[in-house]
C-alpha atoms as a PDB file:
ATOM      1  CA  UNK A   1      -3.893  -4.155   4.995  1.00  0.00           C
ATOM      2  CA  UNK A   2      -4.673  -3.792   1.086  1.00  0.00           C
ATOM      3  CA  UNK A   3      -8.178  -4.159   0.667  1.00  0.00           C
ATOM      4  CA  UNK A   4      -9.368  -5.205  -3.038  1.00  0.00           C
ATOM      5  CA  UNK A   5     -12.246  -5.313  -4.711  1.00  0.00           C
ATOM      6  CA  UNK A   6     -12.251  -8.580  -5.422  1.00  0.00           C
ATOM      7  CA  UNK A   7      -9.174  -8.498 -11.655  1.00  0.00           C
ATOM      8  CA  UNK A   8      -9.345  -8.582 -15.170  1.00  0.00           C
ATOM      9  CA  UNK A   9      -7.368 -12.108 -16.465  1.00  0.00           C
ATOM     10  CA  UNK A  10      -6.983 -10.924 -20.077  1.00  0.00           C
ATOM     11  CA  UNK A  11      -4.958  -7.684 -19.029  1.00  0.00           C
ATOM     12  CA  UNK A  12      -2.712  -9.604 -16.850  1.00  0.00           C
ATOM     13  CA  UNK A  13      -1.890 -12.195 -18.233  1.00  0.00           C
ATOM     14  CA  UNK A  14      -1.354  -9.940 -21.421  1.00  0.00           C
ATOM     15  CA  UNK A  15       1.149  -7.691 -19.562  1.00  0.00           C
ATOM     16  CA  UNK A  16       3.088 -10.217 -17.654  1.00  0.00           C
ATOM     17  CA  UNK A  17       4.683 -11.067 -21.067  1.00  0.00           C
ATOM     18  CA  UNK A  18       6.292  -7.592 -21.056  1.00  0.00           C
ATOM     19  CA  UNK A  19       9.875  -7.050 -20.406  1.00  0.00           C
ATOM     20  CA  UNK A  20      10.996  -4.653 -17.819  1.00  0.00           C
ATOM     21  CA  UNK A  21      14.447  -3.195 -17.587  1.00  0.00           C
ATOM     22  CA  UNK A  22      16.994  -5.838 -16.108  1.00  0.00           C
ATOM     23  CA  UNK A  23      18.002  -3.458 -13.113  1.00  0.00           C
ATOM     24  CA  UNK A  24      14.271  -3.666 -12.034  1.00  0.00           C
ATOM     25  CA  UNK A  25      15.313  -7.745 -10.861  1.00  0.00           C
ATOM     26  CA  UNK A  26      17.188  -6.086  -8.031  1.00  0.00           C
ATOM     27  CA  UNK A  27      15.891  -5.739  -4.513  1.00  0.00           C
ATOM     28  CA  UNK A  28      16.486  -3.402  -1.743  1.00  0.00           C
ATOM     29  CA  UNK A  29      19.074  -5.466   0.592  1.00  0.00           C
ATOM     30  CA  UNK A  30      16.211  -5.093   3.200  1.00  0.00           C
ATOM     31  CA  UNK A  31      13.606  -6.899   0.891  1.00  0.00           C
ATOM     32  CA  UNK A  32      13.042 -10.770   1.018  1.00  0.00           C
ATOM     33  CA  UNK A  33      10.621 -12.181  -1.834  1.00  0.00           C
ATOM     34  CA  UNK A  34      10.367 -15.603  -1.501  1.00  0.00           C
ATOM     35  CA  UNK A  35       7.490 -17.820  -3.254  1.00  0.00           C
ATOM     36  CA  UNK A  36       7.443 -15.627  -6.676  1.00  0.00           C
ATOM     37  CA  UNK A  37       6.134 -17.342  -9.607  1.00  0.00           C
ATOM     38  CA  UNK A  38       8.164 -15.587 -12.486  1.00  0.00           C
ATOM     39  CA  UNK A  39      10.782 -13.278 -13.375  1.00  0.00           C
ATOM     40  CA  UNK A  40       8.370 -10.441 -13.807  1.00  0.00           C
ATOM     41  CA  UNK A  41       6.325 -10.497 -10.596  1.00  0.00           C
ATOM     42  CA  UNK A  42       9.725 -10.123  -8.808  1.00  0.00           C
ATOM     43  CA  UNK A  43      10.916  -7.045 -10.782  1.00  0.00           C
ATOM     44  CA  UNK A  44       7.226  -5.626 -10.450  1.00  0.00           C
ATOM     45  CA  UNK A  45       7.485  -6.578  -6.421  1.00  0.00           C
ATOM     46  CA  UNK A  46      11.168  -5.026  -6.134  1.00  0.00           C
ATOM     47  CA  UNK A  47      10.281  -2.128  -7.759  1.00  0.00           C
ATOM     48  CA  UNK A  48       7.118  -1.339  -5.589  1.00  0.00           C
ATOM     49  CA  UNK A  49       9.139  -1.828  -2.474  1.00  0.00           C
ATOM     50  CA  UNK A  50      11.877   0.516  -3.412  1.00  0.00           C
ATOM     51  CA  UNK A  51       9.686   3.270  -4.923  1.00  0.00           C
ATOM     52  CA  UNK A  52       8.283   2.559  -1.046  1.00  0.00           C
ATOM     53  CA  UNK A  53      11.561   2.975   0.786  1.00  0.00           C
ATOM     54  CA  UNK A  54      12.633   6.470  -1.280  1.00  0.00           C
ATOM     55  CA  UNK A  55       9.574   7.915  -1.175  1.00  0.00           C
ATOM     56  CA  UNK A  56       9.505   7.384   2.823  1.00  0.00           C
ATOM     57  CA  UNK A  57      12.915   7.777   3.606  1.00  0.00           C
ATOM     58  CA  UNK A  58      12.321  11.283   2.644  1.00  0.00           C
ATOM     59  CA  UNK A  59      10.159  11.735   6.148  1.00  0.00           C
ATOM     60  CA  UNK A  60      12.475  10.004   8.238  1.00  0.00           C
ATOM     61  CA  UNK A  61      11.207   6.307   8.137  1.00  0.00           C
ATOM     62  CA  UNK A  62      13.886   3.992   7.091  1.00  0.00           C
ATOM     63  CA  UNK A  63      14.172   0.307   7.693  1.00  0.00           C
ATOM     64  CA  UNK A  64      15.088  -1.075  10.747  1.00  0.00           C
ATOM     65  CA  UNK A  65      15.293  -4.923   9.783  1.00  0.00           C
ATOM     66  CA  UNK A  66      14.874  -7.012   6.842  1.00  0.00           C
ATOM     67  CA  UNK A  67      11.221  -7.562   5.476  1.00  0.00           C
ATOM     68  CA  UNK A  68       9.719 -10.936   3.939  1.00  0.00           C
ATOM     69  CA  UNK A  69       7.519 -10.649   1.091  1.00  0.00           C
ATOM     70  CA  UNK A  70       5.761 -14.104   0.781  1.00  0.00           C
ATOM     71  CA  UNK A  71       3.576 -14.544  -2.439  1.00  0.00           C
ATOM     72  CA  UNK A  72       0.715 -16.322  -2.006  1.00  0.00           C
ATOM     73  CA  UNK A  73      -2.426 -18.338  -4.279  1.00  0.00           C
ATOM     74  CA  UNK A  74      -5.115 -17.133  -2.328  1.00  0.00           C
ATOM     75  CA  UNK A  75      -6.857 -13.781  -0.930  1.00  0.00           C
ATOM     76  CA  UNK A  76      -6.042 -13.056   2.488  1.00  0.00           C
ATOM     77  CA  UNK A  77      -8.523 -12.364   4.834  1.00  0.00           C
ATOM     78  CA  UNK A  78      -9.554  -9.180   6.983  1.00  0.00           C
ATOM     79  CA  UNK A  79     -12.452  -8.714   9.062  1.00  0.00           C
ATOM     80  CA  UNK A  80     -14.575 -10.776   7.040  1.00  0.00           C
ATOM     81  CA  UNK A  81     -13.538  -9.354   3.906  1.00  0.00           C
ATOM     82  CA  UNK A  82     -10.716 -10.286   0.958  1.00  0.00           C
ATOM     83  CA  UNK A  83      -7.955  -8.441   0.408  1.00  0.00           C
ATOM     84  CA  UNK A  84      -4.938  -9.220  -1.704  1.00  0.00           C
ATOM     85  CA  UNK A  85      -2.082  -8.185   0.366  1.00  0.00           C
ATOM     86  CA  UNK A  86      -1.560  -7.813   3.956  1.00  0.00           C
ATOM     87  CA  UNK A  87       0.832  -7.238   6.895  1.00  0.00           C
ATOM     88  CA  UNK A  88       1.308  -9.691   9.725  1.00  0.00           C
ATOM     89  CA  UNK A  89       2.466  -7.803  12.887  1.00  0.00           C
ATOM     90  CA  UNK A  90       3.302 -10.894  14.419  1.00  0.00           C
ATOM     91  CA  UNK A  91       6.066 -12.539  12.010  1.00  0.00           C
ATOM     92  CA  UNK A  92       6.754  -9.020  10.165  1.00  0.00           C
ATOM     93  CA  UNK A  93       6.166 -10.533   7.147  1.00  0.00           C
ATOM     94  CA  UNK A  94       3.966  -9.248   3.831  1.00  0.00           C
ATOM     95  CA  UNK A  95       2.034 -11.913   1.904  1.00  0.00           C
ATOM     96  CA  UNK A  96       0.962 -10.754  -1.911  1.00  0.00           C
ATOM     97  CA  UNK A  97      -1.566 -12.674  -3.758  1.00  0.00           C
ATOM     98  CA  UNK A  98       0.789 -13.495  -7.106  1.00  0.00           C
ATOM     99  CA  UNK A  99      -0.517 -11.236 -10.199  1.00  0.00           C
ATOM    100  CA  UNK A 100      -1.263 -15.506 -11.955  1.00  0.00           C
ATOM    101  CA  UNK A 101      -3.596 -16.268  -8.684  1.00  0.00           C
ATOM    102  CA  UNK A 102      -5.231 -12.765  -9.220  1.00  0.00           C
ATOM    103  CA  UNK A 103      -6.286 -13.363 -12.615  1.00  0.00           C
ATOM    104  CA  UNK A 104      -7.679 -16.517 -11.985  1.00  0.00           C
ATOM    105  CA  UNK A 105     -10.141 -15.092  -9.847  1.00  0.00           C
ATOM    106  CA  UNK A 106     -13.620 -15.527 -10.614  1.00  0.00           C
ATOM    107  CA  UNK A 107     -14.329 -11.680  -9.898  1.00  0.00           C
ATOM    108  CA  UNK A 108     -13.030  -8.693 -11.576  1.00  0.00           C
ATOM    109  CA  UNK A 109     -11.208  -7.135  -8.768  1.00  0.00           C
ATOM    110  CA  UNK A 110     -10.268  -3.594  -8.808  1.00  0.00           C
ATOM    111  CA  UNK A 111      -7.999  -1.669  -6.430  1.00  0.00           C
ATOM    112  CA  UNK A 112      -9.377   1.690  -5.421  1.00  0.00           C
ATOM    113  CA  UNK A 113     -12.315   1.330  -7.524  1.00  0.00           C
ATOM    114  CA  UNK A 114      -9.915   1.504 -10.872  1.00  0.00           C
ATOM    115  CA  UNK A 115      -8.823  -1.928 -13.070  1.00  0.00           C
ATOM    116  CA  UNK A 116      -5.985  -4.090 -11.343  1.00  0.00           C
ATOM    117  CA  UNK A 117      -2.967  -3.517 -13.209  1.00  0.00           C
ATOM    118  CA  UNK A 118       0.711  -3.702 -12.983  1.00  0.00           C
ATOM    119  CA  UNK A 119       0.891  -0.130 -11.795  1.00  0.00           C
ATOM    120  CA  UNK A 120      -1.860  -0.710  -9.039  1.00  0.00           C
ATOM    121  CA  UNK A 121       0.585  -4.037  -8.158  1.00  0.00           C
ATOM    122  CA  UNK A 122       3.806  -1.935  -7.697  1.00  0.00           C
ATOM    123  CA  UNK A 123       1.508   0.719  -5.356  1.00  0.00           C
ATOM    124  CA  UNK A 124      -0.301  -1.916  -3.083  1.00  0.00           C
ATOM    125  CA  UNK A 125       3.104  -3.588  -2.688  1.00  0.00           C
ATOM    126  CA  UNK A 126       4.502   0.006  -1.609  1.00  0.00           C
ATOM    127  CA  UNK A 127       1.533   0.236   0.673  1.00  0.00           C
ATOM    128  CA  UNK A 128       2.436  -3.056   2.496  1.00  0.00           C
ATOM    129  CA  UNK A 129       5.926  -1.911   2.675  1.00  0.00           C
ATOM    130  CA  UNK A 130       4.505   1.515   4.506  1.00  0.00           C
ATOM    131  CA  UNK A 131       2.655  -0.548   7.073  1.00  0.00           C
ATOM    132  CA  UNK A 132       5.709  -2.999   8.073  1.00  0.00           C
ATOM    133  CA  UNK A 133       8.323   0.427   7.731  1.00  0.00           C
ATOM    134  CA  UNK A 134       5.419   1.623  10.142  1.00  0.00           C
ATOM    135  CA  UNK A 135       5.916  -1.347  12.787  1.00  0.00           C
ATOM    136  CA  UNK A 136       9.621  -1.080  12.463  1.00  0.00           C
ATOM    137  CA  UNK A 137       9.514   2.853  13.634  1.00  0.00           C
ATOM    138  CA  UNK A 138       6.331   2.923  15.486  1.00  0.00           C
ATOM    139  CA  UNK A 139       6.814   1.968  19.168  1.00  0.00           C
ATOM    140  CA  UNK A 140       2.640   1.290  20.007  1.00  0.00           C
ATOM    141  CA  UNK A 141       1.940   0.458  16.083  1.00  0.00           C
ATOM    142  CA  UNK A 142      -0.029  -2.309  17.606  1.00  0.00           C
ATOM    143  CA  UNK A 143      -3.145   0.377  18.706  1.00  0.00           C
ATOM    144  CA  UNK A 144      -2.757   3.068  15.547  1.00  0.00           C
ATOM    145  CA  UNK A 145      -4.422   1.533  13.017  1.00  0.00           C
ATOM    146  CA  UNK A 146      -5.712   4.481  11.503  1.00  0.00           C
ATOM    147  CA  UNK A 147      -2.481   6.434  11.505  1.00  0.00           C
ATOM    148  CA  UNK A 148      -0.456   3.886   9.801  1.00  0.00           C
ATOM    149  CA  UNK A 149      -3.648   3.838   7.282  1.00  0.00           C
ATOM    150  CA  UNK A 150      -2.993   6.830   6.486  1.00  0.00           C
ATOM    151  CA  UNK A 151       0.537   6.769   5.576  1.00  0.00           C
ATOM    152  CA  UNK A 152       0.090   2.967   3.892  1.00  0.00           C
ATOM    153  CA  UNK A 153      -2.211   5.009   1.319  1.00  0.00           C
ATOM    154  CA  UNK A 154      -0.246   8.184   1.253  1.00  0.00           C
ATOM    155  CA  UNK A 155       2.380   5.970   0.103  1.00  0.00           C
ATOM    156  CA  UNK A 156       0.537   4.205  -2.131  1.00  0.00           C
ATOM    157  CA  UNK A 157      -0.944   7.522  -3.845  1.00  0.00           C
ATOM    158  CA  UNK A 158       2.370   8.763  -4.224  1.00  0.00           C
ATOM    159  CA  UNK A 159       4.157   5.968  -6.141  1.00  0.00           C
ATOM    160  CA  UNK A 160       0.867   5.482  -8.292  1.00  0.00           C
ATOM    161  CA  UNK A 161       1.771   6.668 -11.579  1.00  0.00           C
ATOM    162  CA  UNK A 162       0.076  10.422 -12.334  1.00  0.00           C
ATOM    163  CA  UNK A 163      -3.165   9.341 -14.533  1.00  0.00           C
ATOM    164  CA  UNK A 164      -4.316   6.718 -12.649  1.00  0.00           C
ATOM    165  CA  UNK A 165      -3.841   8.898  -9.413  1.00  0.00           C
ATOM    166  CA  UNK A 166      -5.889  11.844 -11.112  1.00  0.00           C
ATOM    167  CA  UNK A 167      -8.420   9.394 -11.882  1.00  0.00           C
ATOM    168  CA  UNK A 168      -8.927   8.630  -8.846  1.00  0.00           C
ATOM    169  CA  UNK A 169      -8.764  12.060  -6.878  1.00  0.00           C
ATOM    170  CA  UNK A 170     -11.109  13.015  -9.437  1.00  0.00           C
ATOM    171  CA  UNK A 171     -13.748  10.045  -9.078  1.00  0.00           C
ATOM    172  CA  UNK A 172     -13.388  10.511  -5.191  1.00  0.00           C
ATOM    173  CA  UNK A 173     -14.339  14.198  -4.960  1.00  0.00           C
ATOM    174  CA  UNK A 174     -13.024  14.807  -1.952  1.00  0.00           C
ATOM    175  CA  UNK A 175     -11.095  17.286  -0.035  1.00  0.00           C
ATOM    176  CA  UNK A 176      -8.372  17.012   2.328  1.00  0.00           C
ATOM    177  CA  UNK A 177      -8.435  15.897   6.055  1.00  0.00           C
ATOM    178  CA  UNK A 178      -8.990  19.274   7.471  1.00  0.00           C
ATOM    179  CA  UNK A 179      -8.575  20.599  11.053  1.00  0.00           C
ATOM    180  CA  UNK A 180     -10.375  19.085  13.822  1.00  0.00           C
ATOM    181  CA  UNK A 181     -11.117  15.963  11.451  1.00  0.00           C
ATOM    182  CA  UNK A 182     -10.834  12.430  13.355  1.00  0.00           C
ATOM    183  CA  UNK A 183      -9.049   9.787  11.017  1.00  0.00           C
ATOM    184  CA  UNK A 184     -10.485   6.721  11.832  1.00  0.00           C
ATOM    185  CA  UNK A 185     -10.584   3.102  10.132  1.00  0.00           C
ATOM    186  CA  UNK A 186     -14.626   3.500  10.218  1.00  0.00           C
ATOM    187  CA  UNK A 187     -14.402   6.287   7.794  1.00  0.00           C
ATOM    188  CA  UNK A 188     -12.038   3.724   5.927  1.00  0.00           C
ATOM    189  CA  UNK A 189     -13.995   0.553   6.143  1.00  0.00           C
ATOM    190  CA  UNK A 190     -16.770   2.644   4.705  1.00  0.00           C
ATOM    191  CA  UNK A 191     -15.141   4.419   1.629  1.00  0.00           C
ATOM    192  CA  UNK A 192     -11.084   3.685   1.422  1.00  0.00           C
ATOM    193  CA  UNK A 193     -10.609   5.197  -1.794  1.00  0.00           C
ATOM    194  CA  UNK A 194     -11.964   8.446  -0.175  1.00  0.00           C
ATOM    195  CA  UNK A 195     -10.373   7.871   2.612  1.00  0.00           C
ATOM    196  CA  UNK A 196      -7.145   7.120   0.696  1.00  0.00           C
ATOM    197  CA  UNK A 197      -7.397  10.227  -1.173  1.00  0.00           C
ATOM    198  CA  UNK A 198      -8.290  12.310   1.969  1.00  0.00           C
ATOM    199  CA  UNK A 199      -5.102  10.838   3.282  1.00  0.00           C
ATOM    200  CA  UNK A 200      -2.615  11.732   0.453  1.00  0.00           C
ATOM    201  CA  UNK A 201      -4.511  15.433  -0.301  1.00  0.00           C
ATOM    202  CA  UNK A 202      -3.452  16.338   3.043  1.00  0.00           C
ATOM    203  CA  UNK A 203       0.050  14.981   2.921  1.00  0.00           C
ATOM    204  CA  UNK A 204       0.960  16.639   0.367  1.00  0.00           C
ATOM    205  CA  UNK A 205      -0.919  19.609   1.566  1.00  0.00           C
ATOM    206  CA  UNK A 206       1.334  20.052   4.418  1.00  0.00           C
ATOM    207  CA  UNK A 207       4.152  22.337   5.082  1.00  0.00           C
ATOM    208  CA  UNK A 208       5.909  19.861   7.331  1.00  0.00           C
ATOM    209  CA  UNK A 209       5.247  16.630   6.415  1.00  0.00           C
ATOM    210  CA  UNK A 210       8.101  15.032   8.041  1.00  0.00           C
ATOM    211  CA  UNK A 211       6.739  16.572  11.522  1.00  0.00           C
ATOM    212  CA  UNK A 212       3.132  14.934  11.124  1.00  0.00           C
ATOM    213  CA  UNK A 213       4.647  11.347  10.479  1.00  0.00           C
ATOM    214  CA  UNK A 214       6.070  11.839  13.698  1.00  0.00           C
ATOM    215  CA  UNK A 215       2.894  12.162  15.413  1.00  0.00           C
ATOM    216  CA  UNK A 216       1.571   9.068  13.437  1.00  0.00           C
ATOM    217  CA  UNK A 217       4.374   7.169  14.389  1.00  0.00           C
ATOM    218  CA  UNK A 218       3.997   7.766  17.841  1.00  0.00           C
ATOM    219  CA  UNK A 219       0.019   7.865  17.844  1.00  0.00           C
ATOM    220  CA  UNK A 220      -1.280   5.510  21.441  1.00  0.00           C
ATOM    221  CA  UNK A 221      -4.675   5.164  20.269  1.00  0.00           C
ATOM    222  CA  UNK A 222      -7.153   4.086  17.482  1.00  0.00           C
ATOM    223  CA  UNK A 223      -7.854   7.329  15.590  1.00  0.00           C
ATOM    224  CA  UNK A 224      -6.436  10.427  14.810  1.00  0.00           C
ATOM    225  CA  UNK A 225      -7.293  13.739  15.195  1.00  0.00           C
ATOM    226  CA  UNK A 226      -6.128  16.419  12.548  1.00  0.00           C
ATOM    227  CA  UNK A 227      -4.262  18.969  14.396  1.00  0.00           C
END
């Protein structure tokens, strides 16, 4: 689940007159968008989900089925909250809040505390992507809410374009998940973007990465703890 802050119209409307390269318009043969509202979301959606795919596919998580990617007018909603993306375990399918229904908001969302852009669109679509990649390879997914938290952001961190992601380790001043640390989605419902950069710090931090995912994917309860 992509929580938001609940965007700037000007700057998105602005960009979504911008032309991307043409090879962008293809997806991943695993990726199904249906409901987009223009060219450009779909090349901006297709290019989040495949940045998504490489960068896990690199730790051994690979599809195992086709995924849906419905685009939607509204927020979705989480635990009383609004976010603008989530993951339904149930049907396996992603719905996105389109970048027209975001700007129309009366709010200025933000995603990790930084402006809603283009480049934060592409990363929270690679974030959904990590959580149904998650399900797909994650035999009790269902109870490890945390653990697929943490590699939903770690994703998301990684395919976020440098600046914005030094931004934001910067604003969040925090260090890595260290030994003996519990990850847990209360630590997350209180602070995600330190939580999110906790999360990708110690990914990156680690000298077998691949192993660790392994233990996330096959985590049987609702936290972590840091080994």
């Amino acid at each position: 689940m992509l929580l938001a802050t609940l965007l700037s119209p000007a700057l998105l409307l602005a960009e979504d007159s911008q032309p991307r390269a043409a090879e962008d318009a293809d997806c991943a043969v695993e990726i199904q968008v249906v409901g987009q509202d223009s060219p450009r979301q779909r090349m901006e959606i297709c290019q989040g989900a495949r940045e998504a795919l490489v960068f896990l596919a690199n730790y051994g998580v690979t599809p195992t089925g086709s995924i849906q990617i419905e685009v939607v007018d509204s927020p979705q909603e989480h635990n009383g909250g609004a976010a603008f993306g989530s993951y339904d375990r149930r049907t396996g399918r992603i719905s996105l809040m389109s970048m027209a229904a975001i700007s129309g908001l009366e709010e200025t969302p933000k995603m990790l505390g930084q402006a809603m852009d283009y480049e934060h669109f592409r990363a929270g679509v690679a974030h959904e992507i990590a959580h149904a990649l998650f399900h797909q390879n994650g035999p009790d997914a269902q109870l490890s809410n945390a653990a697929q938290e943490y590699l939903a952001y770690a994703t998301q961190l990684a395919v976020l374009p440098e600046p914005q992601r030094r931004q934001l380790i910067e604003s969040a001043d925090v260090s890595a998940w260290q030994s003996g640390d519990t990850i847990s989605e209360v630590y997350m419902a209180f602070a995600p973007e330190k939580f999110a950069v906790k999360s990708y710090l110690h990914f990156i931090q680690m000298s077998d990465p691949q192993a660790f995912v392994k233990t996330l994917l096959n985590v049987k309860w609702f936290y972590v703890d840091v080994p």
